[in-house]
N, C-alpha and C. Protein backbone atom coordinates (compact mmCIF):
# COMPACT_ATOMS: atom_id res chain seq x y z
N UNK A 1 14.98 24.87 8.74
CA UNK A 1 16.00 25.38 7.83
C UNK A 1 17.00 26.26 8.58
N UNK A 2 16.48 26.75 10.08
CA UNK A 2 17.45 27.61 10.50
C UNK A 2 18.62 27.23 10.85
N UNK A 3 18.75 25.96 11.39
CA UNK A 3 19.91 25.07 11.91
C UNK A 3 20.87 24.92 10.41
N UNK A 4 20.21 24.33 9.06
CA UNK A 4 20.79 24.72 8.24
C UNK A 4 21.86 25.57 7.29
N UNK A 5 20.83 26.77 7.63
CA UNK A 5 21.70 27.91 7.07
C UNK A 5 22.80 27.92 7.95
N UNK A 6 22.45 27.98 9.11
CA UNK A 6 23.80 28.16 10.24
C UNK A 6 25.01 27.34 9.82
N UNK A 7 24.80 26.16 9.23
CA UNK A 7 25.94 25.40 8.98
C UNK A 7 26.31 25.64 7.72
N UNK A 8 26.01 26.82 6.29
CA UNK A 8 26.51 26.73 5.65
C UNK A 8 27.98 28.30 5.96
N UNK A 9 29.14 28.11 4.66
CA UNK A 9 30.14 29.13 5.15
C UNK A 9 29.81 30.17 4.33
N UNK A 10 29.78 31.45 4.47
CA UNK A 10 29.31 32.23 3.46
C UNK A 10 30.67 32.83 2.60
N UNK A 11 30.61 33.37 1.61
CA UNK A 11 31.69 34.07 1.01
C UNK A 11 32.37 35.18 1.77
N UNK A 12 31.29 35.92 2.25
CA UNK A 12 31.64 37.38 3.02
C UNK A 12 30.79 37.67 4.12
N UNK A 13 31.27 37.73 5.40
CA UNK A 13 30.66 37.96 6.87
C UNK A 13 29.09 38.41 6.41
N UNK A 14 28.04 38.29 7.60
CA UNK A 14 26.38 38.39 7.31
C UNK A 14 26.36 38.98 8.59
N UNK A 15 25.26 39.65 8.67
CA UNK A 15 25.01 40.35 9.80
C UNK A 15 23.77 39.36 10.42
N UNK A 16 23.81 39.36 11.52
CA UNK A 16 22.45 39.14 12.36
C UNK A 16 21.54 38.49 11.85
N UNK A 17 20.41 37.30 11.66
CA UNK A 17 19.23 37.05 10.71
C UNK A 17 19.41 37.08 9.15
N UNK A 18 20.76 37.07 8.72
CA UNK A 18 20.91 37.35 7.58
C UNK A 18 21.44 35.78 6.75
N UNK A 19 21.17 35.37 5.58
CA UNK A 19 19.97 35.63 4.94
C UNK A 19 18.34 35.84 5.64
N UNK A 20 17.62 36.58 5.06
CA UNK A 20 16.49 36.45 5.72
C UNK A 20 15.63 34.87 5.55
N UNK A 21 14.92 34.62 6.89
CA UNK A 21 14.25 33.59 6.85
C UNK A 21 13.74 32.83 5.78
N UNK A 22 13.57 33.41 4.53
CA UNK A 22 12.40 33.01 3.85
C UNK A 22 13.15 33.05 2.35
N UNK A 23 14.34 32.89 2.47
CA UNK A 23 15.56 32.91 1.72
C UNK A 23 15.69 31.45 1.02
N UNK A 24 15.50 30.75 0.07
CA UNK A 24 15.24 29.71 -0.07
C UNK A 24 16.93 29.02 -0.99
N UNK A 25 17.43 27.68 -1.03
CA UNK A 25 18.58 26.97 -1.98
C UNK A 25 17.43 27.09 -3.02
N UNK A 26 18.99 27.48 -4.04
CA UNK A 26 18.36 27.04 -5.51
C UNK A 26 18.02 25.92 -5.80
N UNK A 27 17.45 25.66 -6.78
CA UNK A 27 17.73 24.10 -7.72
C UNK A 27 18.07 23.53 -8.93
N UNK A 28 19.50 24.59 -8.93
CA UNK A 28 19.66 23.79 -10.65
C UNK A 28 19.30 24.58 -11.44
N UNK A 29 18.13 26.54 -11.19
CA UNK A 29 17.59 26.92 -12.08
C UNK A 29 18.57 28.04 -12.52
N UNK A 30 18.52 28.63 -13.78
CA UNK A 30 19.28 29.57 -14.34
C UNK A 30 19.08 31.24 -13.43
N UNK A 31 20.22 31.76 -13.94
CA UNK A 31 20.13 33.43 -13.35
C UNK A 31 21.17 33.84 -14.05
N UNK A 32 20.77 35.00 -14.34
CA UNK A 32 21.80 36.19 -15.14
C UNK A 32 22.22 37.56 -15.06
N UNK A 33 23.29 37.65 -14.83
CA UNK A 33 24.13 38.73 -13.99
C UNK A 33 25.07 39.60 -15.27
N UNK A 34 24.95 40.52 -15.00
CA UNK A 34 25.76 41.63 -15.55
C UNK A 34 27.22 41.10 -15.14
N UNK A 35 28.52 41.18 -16.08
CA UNK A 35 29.76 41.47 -15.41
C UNK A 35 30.46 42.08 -16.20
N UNK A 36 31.96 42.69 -15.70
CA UNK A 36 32.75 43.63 -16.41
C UNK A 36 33.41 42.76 -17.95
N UNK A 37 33.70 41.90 -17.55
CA UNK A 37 34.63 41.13 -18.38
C UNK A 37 34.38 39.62 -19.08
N UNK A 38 34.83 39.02 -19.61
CA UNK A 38 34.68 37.68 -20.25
C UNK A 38 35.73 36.87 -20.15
N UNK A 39 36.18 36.20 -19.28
CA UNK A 39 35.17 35.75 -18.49
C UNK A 39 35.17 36.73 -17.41
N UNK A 40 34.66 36.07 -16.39
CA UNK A 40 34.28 37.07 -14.93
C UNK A 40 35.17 37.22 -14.33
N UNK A 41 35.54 37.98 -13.34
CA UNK A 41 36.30 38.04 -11.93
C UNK A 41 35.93 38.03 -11.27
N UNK A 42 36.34 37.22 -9.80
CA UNK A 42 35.64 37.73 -8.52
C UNK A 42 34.81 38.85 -7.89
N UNK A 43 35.62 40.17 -8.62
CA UNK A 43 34.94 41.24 -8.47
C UNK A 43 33.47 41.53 -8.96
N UNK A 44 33.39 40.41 -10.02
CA UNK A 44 32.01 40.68 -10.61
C UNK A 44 30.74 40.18 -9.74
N UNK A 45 31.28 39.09 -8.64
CA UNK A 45 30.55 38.25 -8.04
C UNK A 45 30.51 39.44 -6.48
N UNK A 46 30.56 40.36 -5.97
CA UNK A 46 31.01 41.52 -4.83
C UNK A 46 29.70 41.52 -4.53
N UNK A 47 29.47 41.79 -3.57
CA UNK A 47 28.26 42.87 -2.99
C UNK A 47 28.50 43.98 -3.17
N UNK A 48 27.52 44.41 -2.87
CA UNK A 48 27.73 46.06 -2.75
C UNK A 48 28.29 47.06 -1.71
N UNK A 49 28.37 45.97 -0.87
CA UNK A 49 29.38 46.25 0.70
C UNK A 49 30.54 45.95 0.58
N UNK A 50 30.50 44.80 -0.26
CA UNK A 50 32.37 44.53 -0.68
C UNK A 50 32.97 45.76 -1.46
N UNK A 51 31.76 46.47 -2.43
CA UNK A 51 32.20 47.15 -3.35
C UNK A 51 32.42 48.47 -2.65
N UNK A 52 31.93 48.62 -1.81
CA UNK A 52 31.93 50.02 -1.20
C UNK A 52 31.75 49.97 0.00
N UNK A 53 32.32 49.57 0.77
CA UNK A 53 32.70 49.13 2.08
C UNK A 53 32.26 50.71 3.39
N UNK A 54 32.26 51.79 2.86
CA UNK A 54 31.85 53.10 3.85
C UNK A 54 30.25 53.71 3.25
N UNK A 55 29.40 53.21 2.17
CA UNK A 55 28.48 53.67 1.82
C UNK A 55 27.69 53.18 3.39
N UNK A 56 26.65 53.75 3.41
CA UNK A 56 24.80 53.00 3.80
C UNK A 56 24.34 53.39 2.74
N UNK A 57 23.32 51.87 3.06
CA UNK A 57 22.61 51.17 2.00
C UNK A 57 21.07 51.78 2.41
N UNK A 58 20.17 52.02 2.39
CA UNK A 58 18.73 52.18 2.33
C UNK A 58 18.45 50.89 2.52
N UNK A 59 18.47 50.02 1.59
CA UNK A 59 17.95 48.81 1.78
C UNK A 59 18.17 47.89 3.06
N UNK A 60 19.22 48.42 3.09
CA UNK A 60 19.97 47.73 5.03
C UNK A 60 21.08 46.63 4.70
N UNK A 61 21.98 46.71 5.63
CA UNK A 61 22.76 45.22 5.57
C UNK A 61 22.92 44.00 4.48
N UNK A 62 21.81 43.57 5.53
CA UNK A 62 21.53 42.09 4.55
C UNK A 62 20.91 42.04 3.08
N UNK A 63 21.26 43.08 2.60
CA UNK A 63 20.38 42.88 1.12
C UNK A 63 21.76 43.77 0.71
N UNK A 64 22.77 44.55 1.00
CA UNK A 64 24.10 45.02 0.88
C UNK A 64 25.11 44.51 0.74
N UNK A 65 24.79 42.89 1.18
CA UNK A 65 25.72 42.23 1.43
C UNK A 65 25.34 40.56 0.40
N UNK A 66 24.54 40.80 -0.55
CA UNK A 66 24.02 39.77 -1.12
C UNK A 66 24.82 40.32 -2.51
N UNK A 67 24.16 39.01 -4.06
CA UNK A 67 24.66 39.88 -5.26
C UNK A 67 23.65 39.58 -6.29
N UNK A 68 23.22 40.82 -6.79
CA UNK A 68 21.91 40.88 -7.22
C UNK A 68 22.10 39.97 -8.58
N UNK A 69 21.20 38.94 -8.74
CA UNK A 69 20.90 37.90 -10.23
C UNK A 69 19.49 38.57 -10.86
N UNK A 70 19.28 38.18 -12.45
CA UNK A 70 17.69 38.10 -13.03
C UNK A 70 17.73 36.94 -13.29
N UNK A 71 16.14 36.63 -13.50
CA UNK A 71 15.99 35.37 -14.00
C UNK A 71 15.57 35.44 -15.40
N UNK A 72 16.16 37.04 -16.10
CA UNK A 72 15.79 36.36 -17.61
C UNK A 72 17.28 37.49 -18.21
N UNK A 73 17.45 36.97 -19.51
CA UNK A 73 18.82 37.58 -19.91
C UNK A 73 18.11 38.82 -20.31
N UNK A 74 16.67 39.07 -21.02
CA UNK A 74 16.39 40.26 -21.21
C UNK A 74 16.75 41.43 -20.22
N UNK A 75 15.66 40.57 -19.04
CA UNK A 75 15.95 41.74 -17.72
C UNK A 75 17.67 42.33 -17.26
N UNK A 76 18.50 41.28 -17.62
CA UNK A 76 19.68 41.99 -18.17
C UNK A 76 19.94 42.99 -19.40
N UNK A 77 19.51 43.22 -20.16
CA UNK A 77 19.48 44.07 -21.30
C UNK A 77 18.76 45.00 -20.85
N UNK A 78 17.90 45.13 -19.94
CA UNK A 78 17.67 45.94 -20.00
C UNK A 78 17.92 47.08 -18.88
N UNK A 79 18.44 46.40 -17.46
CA UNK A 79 19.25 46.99 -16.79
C UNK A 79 21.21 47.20 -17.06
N UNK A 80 21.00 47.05 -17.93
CA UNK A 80 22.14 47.78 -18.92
C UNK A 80 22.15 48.51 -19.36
N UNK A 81 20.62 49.17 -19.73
CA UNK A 81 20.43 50.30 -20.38
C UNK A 81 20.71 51.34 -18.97
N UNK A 82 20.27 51.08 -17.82
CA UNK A 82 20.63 52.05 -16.71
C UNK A 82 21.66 53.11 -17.11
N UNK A 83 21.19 53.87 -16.26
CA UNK A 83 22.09 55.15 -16.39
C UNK A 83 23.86 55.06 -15.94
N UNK A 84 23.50 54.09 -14.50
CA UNK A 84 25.06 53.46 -13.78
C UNK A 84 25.48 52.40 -14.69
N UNK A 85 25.29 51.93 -15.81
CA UNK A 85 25.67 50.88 -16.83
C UNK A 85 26.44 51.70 -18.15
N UNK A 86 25.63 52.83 -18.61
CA UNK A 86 25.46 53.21 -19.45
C UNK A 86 26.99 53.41 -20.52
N UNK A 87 27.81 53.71 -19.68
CA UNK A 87 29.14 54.05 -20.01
C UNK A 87 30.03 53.25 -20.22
N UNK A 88 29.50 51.81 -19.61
CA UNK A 88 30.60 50.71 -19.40
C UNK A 88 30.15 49.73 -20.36
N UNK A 89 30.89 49.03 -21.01
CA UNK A 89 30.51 47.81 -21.65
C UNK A 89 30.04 46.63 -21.08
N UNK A 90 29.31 46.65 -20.39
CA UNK A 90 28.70 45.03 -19.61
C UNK A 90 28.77 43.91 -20.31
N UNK A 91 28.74 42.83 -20.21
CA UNK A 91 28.57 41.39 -20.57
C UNK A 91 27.52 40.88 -19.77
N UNK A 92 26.86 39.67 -20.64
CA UNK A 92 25.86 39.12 -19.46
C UNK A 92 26.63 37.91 -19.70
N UNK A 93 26.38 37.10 -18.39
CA UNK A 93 26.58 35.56 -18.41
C UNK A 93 25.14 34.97 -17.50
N UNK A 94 25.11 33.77 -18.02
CA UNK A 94 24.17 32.36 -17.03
C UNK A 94 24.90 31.95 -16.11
N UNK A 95 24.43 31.85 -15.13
CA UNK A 95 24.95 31.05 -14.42
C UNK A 95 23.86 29.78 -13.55
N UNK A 96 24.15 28.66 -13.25
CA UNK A 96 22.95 27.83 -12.97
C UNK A 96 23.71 27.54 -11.62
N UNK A 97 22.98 27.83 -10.40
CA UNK A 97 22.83 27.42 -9.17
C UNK A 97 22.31 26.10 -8.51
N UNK A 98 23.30 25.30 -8.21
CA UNK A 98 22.81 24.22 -7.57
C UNK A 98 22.72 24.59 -5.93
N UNK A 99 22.06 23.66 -5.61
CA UNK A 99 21.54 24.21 -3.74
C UNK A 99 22.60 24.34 -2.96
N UNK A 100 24.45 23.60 -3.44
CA UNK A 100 24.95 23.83 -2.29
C UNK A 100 25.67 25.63 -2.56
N UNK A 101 24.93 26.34 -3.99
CA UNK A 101 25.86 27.80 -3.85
C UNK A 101 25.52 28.59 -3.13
N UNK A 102 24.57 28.58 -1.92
CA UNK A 102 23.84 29.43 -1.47
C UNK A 102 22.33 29.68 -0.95
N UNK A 103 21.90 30.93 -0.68
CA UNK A 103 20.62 31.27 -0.58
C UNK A 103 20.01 31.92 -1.88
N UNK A 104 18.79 31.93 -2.58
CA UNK A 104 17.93 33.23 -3.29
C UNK A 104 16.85 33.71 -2.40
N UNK A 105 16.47 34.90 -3.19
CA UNK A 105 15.21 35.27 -2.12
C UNK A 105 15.01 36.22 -3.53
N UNK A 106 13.62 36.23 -3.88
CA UNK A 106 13.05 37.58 -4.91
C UNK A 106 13.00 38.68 -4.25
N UNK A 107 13.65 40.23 -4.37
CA UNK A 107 13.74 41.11 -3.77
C UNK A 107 13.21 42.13 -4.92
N UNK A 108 13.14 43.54 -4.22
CA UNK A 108 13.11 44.38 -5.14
C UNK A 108 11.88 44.73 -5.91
N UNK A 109 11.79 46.03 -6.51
CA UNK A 109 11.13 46.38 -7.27
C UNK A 109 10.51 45.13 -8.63
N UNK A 110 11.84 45.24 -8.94
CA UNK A 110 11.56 44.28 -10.04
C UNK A 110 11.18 42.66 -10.16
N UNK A 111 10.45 42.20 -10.70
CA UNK A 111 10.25 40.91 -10.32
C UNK A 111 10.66 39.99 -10.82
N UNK A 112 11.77 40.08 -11.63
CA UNK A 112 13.03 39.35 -12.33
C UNK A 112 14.47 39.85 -11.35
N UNK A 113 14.48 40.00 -9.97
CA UNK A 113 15.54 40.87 -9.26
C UNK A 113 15.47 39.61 -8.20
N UNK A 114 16.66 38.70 -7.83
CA UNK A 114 17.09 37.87 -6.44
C UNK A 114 18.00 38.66 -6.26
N UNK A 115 18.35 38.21 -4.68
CA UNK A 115 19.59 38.65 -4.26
C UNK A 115 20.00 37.16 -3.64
N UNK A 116 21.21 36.54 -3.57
CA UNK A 116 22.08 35.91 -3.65
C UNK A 116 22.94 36.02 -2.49
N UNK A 117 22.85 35.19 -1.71
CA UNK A 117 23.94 35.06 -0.62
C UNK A 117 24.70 33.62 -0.99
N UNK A 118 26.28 33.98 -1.50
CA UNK A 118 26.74 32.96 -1.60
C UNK A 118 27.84 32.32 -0.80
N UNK A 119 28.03 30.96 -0.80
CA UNK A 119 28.37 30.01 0.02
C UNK A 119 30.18 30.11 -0.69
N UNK A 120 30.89 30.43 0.25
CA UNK A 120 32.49 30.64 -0.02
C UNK A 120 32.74 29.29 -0.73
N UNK A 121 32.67 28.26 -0.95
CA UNK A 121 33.10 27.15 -1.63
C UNK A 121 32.50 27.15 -2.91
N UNK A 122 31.59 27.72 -3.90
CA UNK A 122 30.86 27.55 -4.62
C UNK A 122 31.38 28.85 -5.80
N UNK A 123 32.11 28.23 -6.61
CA UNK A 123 33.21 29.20 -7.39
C UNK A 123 32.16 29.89 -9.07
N UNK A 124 31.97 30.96 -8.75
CA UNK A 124 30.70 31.56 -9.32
C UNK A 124 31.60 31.74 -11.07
N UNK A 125 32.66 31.63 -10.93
CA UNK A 125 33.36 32.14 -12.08
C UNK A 125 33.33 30.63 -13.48
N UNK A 126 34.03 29.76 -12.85
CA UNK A 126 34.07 28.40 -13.44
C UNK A 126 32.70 27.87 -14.17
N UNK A 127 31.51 28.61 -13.32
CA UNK A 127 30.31 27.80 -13.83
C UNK A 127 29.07 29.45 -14.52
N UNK A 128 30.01 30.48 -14.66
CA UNK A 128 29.32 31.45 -15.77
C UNK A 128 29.50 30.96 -17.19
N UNK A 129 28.49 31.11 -17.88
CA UNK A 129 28.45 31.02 -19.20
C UNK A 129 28.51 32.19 -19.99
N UNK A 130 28.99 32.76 -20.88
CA UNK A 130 28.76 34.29 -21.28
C UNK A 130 27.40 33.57 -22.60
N UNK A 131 26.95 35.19 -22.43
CA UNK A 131 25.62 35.09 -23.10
C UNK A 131 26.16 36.10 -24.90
N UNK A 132 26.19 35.35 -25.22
CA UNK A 132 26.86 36.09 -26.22
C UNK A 132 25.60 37.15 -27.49
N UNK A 133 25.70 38.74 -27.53
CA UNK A 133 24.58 38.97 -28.23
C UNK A 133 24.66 38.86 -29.53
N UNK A 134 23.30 38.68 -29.47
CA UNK A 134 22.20 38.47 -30.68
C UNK A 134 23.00 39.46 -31.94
């Protein structure tokens, strides 16, 4: 797979080993992301290095430079409730990943938490669905 990854283009420069090894293509399965607006903007699709380009990360680099998905709309509801959410009106959307958008890898505390390295050709906006609430 390493020769692989090497040949895909990413959205935004990767550091070193990045995605990590064990970083797997989707297949077609759903994920759901917080965004500002309805529909999305690019901005909604950022890392957290795009977003803040002079922070350090704890987590390091390559997980700074990914964009965090759940795999259930709850686990969106409920990191909405967050304290850094709390003020803003979020939207959730679906979005379904076919293998050429990228890498996933399950990260994190949470076990509804990927991080997402995506492939610059693979237009994250066109193929969100908004999740409209209950």
């Amino acid at each position: 797979m390493a020769g692989e990854v090497a040949a895909l283009h990413w959205a935004e420069p990767l550091p070193a080993g990045c995605p990590p090894h064990d970083a797997v293509r989707p297949q077609n399965e759903p994920y759901y992301r917080l965004v500002a607006s309805i529909p999305p903007t690019e901005r909604d699709f950022w890392s957290h290095k795009m977003l803040y380009p002079a922070k350090a990360f704890s987590a390091g680099e390559c997980l700074a430079r990914s964009c965090s998905l759940l795999a259930s709309y709850e686990s969106c509801l409920n990191m909405s409730k967050l304290t850094r959410f709390k003020n803003r009106s979020m939207k959730v959307v679906c979005i379904t990943l076919p293998p050429d958008s990228g890498l996933v890898l399950k990260t994190g505390r949470d076990p509804e938490h990927y991080s997402w390295w995506r492939t610059v050709d693979f237009d994250p906006i066109t193929t969100s669905v908004p999740i409209l609430e209950p």
